[in-house]
C-alpha atoms as a PDB file:
ATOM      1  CA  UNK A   1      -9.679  -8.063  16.399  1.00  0.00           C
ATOM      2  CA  UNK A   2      -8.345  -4.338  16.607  1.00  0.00           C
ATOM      3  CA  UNK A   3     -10.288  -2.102  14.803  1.00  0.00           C
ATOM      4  CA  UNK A   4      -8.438  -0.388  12.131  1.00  0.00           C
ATOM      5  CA  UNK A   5      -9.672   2.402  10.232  1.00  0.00           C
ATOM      6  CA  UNK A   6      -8.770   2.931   6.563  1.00  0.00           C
ATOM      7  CA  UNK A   7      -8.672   6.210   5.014  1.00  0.00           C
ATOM      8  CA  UNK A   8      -8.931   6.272   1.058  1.00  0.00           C
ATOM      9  CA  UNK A   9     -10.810   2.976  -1.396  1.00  0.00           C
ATOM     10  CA  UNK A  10      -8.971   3.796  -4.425  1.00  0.00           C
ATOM     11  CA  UNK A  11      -7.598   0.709  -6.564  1.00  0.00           C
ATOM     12  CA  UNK A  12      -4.720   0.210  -3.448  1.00  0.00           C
ATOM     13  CA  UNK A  13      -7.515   0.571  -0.419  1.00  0.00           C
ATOM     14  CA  UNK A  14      -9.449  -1.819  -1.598  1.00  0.00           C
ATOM     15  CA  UNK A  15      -6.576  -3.998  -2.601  1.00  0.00           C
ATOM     16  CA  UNK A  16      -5.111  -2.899   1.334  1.00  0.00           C
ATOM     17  CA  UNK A  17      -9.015  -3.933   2.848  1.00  0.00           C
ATOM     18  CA  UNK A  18      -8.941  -7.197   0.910  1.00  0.00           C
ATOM     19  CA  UNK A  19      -5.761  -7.875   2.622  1.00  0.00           C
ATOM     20  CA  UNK A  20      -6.218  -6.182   6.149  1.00  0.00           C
ATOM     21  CA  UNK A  21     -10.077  -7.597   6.816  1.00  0.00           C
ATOM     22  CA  UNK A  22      -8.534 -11.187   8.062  1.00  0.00           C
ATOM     23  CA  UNK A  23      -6.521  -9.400  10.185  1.00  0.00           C
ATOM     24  CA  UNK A  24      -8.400  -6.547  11.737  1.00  0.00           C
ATOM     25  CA  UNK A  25     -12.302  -5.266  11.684  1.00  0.00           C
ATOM     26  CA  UNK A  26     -11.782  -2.742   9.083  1.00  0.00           C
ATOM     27  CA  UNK A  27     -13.622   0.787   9.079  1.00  0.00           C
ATOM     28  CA  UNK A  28     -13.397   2.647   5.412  1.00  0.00           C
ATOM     29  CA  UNK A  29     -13.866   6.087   4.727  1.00  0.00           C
ATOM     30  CA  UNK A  30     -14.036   7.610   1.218  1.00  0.00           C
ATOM     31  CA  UNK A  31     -15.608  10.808  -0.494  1.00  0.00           C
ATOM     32  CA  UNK A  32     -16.752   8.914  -3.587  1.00  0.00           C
ATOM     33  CA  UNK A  33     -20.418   8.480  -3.990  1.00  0.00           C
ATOM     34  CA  UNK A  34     -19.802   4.720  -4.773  1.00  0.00           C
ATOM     35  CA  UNK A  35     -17.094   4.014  -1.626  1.00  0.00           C
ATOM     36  CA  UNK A  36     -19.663   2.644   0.497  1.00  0.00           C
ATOM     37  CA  UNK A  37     -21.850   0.577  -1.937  1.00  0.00           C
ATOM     38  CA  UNK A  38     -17.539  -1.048  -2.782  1.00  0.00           C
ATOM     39  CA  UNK A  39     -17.012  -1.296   0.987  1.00  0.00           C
ATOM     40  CA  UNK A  40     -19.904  -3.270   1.581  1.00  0.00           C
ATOM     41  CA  UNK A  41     -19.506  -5.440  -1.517  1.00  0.00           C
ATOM     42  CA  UNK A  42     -15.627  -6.976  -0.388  1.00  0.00           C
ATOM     43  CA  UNK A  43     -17.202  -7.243   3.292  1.00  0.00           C
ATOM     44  CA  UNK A  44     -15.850  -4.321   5.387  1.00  0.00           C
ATOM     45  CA  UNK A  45     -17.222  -1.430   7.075  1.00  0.00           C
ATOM     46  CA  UNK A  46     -18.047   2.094   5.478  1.00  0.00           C
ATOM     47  CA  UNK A  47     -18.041   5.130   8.343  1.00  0.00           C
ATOM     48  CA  UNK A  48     -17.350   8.931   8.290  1.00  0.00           C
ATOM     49  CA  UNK A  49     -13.435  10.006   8.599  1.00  0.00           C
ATOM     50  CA  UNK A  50     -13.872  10.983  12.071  1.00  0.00           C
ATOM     51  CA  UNK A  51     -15.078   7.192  12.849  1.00  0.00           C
ATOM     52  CA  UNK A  52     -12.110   5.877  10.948  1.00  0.00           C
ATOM     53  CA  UNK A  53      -9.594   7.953  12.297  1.00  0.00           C
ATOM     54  CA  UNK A  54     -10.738   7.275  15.944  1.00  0.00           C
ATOM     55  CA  UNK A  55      -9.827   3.168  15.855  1.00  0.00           C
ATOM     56  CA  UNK A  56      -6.766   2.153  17.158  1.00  0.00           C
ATOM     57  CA  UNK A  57      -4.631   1.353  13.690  1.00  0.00           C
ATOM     58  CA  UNK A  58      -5.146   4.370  11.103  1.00  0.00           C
ATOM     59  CA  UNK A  59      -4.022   3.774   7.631  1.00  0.00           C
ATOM     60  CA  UNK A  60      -3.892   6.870   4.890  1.00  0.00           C
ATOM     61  CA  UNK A  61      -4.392   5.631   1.459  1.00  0.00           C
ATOM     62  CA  UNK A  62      -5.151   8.512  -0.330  1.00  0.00           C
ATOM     63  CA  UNK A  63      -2.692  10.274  -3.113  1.00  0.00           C
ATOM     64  CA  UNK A  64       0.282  11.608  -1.811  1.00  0.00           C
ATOM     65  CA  UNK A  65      -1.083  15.687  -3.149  1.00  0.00           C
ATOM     66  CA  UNK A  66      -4.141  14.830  -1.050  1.00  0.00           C
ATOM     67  CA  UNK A  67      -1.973  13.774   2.657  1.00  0.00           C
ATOM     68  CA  UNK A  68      -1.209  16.700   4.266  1.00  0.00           C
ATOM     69  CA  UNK A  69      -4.533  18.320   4.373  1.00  0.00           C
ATOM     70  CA  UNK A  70      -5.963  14.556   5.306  1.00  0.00           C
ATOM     71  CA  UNK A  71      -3.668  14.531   8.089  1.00  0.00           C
ATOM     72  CA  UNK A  72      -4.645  18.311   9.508  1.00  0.00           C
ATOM     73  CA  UNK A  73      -8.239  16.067   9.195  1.00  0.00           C
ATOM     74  CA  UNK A  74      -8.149  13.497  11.140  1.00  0.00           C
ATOM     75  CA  UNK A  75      -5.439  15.095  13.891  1.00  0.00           C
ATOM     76  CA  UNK A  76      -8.188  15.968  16.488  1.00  0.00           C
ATOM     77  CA  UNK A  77      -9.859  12.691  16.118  1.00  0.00           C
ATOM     78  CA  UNK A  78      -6.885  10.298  16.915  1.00  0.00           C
ATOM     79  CA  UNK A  79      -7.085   8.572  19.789  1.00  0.00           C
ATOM     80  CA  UNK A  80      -3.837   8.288  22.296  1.00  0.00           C
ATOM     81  CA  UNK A  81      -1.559   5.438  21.231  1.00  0.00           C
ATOM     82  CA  UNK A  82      -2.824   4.778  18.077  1.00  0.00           C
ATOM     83  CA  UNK A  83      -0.642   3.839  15.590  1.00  0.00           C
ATOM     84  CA  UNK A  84      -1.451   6.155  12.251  1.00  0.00           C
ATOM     85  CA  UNK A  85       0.614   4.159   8.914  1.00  0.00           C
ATOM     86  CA  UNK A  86       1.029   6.176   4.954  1.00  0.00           C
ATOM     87  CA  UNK A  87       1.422   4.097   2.664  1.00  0.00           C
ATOM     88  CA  UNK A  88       2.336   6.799  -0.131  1.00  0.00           C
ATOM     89  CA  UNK A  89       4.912   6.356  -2.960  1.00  0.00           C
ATOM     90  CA  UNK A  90       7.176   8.716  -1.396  1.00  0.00           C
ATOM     91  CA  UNK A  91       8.031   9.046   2.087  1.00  0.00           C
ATOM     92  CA  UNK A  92      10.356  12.633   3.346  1.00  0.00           C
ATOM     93  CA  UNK A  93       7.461  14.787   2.746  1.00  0.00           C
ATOM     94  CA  UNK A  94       4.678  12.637   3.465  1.00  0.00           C
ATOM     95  CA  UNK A  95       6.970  12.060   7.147  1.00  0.00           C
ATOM     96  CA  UNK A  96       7.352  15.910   7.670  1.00  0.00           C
ATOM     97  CA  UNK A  97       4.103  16.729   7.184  1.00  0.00           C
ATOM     98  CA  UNK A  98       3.020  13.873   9.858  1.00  0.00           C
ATOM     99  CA  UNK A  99       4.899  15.547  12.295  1.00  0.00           C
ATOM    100  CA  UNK A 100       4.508  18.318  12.093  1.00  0.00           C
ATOM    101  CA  UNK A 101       0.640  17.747  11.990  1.00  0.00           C
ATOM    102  CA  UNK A 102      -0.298  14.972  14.341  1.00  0.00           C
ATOM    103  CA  UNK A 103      -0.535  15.227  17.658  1.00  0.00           C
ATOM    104  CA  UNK A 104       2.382  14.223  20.292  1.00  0.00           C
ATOM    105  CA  UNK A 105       0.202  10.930  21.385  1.00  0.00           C
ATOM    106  CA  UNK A 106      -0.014   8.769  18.270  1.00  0.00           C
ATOM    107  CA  UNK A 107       2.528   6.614  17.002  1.00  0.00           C
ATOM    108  CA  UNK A 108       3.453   7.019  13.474  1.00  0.00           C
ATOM    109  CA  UNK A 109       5.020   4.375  10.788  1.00  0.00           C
ATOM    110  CA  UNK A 110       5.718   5.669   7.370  1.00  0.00           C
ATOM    111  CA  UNK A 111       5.239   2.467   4.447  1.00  0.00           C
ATOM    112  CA  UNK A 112       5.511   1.968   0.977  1.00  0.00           C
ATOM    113  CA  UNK A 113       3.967  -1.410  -1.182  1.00  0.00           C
ATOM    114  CA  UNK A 114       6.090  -1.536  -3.956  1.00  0.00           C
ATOM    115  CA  UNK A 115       3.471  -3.482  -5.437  1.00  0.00           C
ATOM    116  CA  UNK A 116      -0.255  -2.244  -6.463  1.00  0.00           C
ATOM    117  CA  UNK A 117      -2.966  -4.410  -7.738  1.00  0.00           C
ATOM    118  CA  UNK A 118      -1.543  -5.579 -11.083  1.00  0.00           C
ATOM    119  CA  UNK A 119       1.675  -6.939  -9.196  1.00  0.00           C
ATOM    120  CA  UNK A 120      -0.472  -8.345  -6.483  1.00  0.00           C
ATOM    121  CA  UNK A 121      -2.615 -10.579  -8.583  1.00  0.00           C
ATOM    122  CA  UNK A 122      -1.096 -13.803  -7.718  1.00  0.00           C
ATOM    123  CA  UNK A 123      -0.690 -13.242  -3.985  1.00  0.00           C
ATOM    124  CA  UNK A 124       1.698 -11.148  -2.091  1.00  0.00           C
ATOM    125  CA  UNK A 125       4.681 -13.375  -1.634  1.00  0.00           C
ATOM    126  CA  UNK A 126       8.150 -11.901  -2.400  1.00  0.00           C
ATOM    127  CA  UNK A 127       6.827  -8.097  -3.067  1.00  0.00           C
ATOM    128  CA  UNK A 128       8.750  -5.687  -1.877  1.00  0.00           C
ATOM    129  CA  UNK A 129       7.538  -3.189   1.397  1.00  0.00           C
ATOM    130  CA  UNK A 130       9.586  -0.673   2.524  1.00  0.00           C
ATOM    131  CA  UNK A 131       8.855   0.733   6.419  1.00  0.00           C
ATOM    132  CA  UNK A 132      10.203   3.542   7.865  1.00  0.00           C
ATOM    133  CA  UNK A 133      10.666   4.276  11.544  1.00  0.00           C
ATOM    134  CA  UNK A 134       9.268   7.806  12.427  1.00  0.00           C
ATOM    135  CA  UNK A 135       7.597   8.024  16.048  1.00  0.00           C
ATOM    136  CA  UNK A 136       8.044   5.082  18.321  1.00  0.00           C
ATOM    137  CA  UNK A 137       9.188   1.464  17.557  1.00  0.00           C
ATOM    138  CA  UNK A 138       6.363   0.068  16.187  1.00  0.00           C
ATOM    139  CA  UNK A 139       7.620   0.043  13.025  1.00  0.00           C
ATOM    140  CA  UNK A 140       8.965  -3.491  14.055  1.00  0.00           C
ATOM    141  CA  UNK A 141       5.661  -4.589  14.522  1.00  0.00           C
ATOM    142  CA  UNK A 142       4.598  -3.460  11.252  1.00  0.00           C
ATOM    143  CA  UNK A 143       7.560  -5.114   9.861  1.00  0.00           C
ATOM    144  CA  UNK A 144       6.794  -8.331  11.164  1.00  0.00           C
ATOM    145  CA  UNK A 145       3.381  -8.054  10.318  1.00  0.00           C
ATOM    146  CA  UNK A 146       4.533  -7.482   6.801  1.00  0.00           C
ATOM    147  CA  UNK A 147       6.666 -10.835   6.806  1.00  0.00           C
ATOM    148  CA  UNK A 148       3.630 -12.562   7.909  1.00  0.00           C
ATOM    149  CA  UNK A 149       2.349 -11.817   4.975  1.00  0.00           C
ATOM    150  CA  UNK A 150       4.541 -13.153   2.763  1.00  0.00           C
ATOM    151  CA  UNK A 151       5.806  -9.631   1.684  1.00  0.00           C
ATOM    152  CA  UNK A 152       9.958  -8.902   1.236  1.00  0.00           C
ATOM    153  CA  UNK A 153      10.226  -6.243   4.198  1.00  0.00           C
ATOM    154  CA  UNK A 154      13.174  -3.580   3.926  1.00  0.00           C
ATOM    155  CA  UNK A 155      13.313  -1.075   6.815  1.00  0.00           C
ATOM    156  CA  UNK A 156      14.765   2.148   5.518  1.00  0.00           C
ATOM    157  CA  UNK A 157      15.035   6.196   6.881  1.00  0.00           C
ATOM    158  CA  UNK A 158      12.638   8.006   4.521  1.00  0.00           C
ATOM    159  CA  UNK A 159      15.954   9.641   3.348  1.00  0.00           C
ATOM    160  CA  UNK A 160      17.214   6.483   2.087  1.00  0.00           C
ATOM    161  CA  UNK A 161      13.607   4.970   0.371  1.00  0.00           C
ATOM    162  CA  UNK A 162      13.069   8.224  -1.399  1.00  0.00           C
ATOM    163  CA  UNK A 163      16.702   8.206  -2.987  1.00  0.00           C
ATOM    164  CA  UNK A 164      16.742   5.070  -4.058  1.00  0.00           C
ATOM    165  CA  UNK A 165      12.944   5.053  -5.532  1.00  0.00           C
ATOM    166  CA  UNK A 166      14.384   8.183  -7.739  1.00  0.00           C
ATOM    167  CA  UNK A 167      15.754   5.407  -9.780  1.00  0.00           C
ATOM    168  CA  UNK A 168      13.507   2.644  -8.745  1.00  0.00           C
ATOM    169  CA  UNK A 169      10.605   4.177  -9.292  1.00  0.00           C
ATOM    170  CA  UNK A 170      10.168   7.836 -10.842  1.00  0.00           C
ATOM    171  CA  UNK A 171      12.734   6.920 -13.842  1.00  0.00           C
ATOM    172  CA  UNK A 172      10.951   3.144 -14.641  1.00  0.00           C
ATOM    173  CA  UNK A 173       7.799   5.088 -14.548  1.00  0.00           C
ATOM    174  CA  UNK A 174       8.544   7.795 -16.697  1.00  0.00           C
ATOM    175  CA  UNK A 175       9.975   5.261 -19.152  1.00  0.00           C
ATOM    176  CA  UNK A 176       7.110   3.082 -18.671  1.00  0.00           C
ATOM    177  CA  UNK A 177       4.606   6.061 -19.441  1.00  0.00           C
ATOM    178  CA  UNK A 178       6.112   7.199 -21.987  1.00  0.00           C
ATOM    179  CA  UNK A 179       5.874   3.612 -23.770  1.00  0.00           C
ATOM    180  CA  UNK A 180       2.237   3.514 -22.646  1.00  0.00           C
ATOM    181  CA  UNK A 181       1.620   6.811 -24.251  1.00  0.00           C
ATOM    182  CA  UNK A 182       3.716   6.326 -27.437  1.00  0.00           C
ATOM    183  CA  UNK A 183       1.478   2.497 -27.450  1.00  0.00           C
ATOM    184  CA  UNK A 184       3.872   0.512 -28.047  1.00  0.00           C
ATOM    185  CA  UNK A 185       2.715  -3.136 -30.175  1.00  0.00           C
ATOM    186  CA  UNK A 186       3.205  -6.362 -29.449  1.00  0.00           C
ATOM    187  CA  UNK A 187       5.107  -6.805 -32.149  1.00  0.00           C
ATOM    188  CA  UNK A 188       5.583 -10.721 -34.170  1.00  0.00           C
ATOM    189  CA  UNK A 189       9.123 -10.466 -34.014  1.00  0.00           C
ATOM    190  CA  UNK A 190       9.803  -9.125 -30.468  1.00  0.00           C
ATOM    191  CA  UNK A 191      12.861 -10.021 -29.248  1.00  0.00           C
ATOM    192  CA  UNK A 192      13.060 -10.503 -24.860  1.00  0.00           C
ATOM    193  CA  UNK A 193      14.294  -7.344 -23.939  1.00  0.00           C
ATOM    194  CA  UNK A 194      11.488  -5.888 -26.006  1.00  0.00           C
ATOM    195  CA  UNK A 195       9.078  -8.231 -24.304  1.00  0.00           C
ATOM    196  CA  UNK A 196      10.271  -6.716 -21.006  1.00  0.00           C
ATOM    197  CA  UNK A 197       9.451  -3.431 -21.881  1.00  0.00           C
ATOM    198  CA  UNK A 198       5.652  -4.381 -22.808  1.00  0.00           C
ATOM    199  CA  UNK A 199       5.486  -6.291 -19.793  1.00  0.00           C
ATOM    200  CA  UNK A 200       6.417  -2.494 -18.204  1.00  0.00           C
ATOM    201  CA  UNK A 201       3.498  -1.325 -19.948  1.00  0.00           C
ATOM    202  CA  UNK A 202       1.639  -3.814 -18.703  1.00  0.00           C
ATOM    203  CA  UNK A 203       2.332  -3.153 -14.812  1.00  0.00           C
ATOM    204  CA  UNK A 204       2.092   0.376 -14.597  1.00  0.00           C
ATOM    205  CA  UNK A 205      -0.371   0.790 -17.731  1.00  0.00           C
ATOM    206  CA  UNK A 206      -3.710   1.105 -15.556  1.00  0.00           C
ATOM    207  CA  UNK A 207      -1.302   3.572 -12.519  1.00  0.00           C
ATOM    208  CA  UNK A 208      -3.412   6.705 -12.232  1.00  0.00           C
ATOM    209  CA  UNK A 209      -1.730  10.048 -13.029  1.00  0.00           C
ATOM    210  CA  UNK A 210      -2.151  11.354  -9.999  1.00  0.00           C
ATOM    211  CA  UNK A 211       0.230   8.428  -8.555  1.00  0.00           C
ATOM    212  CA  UNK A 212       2.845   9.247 -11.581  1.00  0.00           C
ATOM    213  CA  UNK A 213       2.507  12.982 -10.347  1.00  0.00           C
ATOM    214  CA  UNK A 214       3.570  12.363  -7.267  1.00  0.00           C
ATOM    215  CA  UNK A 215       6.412  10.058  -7.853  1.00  0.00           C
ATOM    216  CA  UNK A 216       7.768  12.391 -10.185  1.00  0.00           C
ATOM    217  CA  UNK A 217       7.247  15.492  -8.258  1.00  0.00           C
ATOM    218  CA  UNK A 218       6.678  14.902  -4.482  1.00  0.00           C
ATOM    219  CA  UNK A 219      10.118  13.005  -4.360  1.00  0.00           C
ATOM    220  CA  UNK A 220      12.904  15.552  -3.507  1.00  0.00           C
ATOM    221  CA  UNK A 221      15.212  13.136  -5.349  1.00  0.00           C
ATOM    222  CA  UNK A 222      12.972  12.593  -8.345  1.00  0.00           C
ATOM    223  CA  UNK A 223      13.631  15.952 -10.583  1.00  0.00           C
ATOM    224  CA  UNK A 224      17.517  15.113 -10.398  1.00  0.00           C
ATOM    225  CA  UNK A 225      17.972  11.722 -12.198  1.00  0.00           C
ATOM    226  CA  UNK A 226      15.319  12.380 -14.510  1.00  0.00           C
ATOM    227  CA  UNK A 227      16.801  15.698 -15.634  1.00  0.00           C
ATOM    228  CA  UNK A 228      20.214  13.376 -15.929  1.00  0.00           C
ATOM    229  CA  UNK A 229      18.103  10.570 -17.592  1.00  0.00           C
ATOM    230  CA  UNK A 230      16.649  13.382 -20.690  1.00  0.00           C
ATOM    231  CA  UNK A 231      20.371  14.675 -21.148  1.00  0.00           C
ATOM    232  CA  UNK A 232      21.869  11.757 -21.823  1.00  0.00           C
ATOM    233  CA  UNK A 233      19.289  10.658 -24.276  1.00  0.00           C
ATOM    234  CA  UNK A 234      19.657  13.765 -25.658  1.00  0.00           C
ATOM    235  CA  UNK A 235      22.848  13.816 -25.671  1.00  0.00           C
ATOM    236  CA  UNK A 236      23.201  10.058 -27.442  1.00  0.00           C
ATOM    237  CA  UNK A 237      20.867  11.572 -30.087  1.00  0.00           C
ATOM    238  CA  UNK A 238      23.055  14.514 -31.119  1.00  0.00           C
ATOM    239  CA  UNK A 239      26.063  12.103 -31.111  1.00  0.00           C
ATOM    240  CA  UNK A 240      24.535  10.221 -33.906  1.00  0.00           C
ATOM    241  CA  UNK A 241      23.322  13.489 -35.348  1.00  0.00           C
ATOM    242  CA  UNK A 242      27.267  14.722 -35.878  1.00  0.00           C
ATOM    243  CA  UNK A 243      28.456  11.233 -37.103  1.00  0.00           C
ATOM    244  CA  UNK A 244      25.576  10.772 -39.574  1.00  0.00           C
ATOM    245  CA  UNK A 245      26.340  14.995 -40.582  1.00  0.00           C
ATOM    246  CA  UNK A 246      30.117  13.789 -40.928  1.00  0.00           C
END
């Protein structure tokens, strides 16, 4: 099998390495005291970021705030033809700075799992992965790959994934946060729309902030709709301000 090397064992690497080890001989590499003790534990290898960044698949896994100085990283480690894949929430900046960063002779495929491991408890059939075509062609490969898996693929410019997730993803998550904050109950006489909203809760409930960070601020899109989203609820609540007044 082609050695791939994965870079980041948060909640979505390990989900990724439980995933990728049937497919590839994985090689992890994480900064947190317990990644290797984890690594070990689901059956993969554990190696230092130079190692992992040296096979020939490379997949970044880390937050989206923590890419661009993990590309400048690995840059003088990657080997020629390699194929280096993101798999951050967001995809124009994290596609700029891969450019810009990473040498001429690796191939580069920006992704995004709309799913996490809450969604993915079940399996991974019908959840949605979006792939975007940056250096070379392989992104049909990757595609394919993804159908093998069972996953709904989408191939999008990183222009196009990052618009659309400004309503996809950084609104739904803002609402969903702000649910999860406020604590919403389970109340005894919840009707079904209610019920979706704690099933909301429910999905993005254990997200860490730094992923809700990024959404919100690392798409260019983001700051637009959700500035439109808090006016018009603003704007419905001072509607029934002046009609209760009159």
């Amino acid at each position: 099998m082609k050695r791939l090397g994965l870079i980041g064992f948060g909640q979505f690497g390990q989900l990724a390495a439980g995933v990728l080890k049937d497919h590839f001989d994985v090689l992890v590499s994480d900064v947190a005291p317990d990644a290797a003790a984890r690594a070990e534990a689901l059956g993969v290898g554990f190696g230092p970021l130079e190692a992992a960044a040296a096979c020939e698949i490379v997949v970044v896994a880390v937050p989206v705030v923590a890419m661009r100085a993990v590309f400048a990283a690995i840059a003088p480690s990657l080997s020629p033809g390699a194929l280096l894949v993101d798999v951050g929430s967001v995809k124009v900046l994290p596609t700029q700075w891969m450019l810009e960063l990473l040498p001429a002779h690796v191939d580069i495929v920006a992704t995004h799992p709309l799913f996490g491991p809450q969604s993915a408890r079940t399996g991974l059939a019908g959840l949605r992965f979006v792939v975007c075509q940056v250096r070379s062609d392989r992104h049909e490969r990757v595609a394919e790959f993804g159908r093998s898996l069972g996953l709904a693929v989408t191939i999008a410019t990183p222009e196009e994934h990052d618009e659309e997730m400004a309503y996809v993803q950084a609104l739904t998550h803002l609402i969903g946060r702000s649910l999860v904050n406020l604590g919403i109950p389970d109340e005894r006489l919840a009707t079904q729309s209610y019920q979706h909203l704690l099933e909301l809760c429910g999905l993005i409930g254990n997200d860490s902030f730094e992923l809700f960070t990024a959404i919100q601020t690392q798409n260019p899109f983001a700051p637009k709709v959700v500035a439109a989203f808090v006016r018009e609820a603003e704007s419905l609540l001072e509607q029934i301000g002046s009609r209760t007044a009159t």
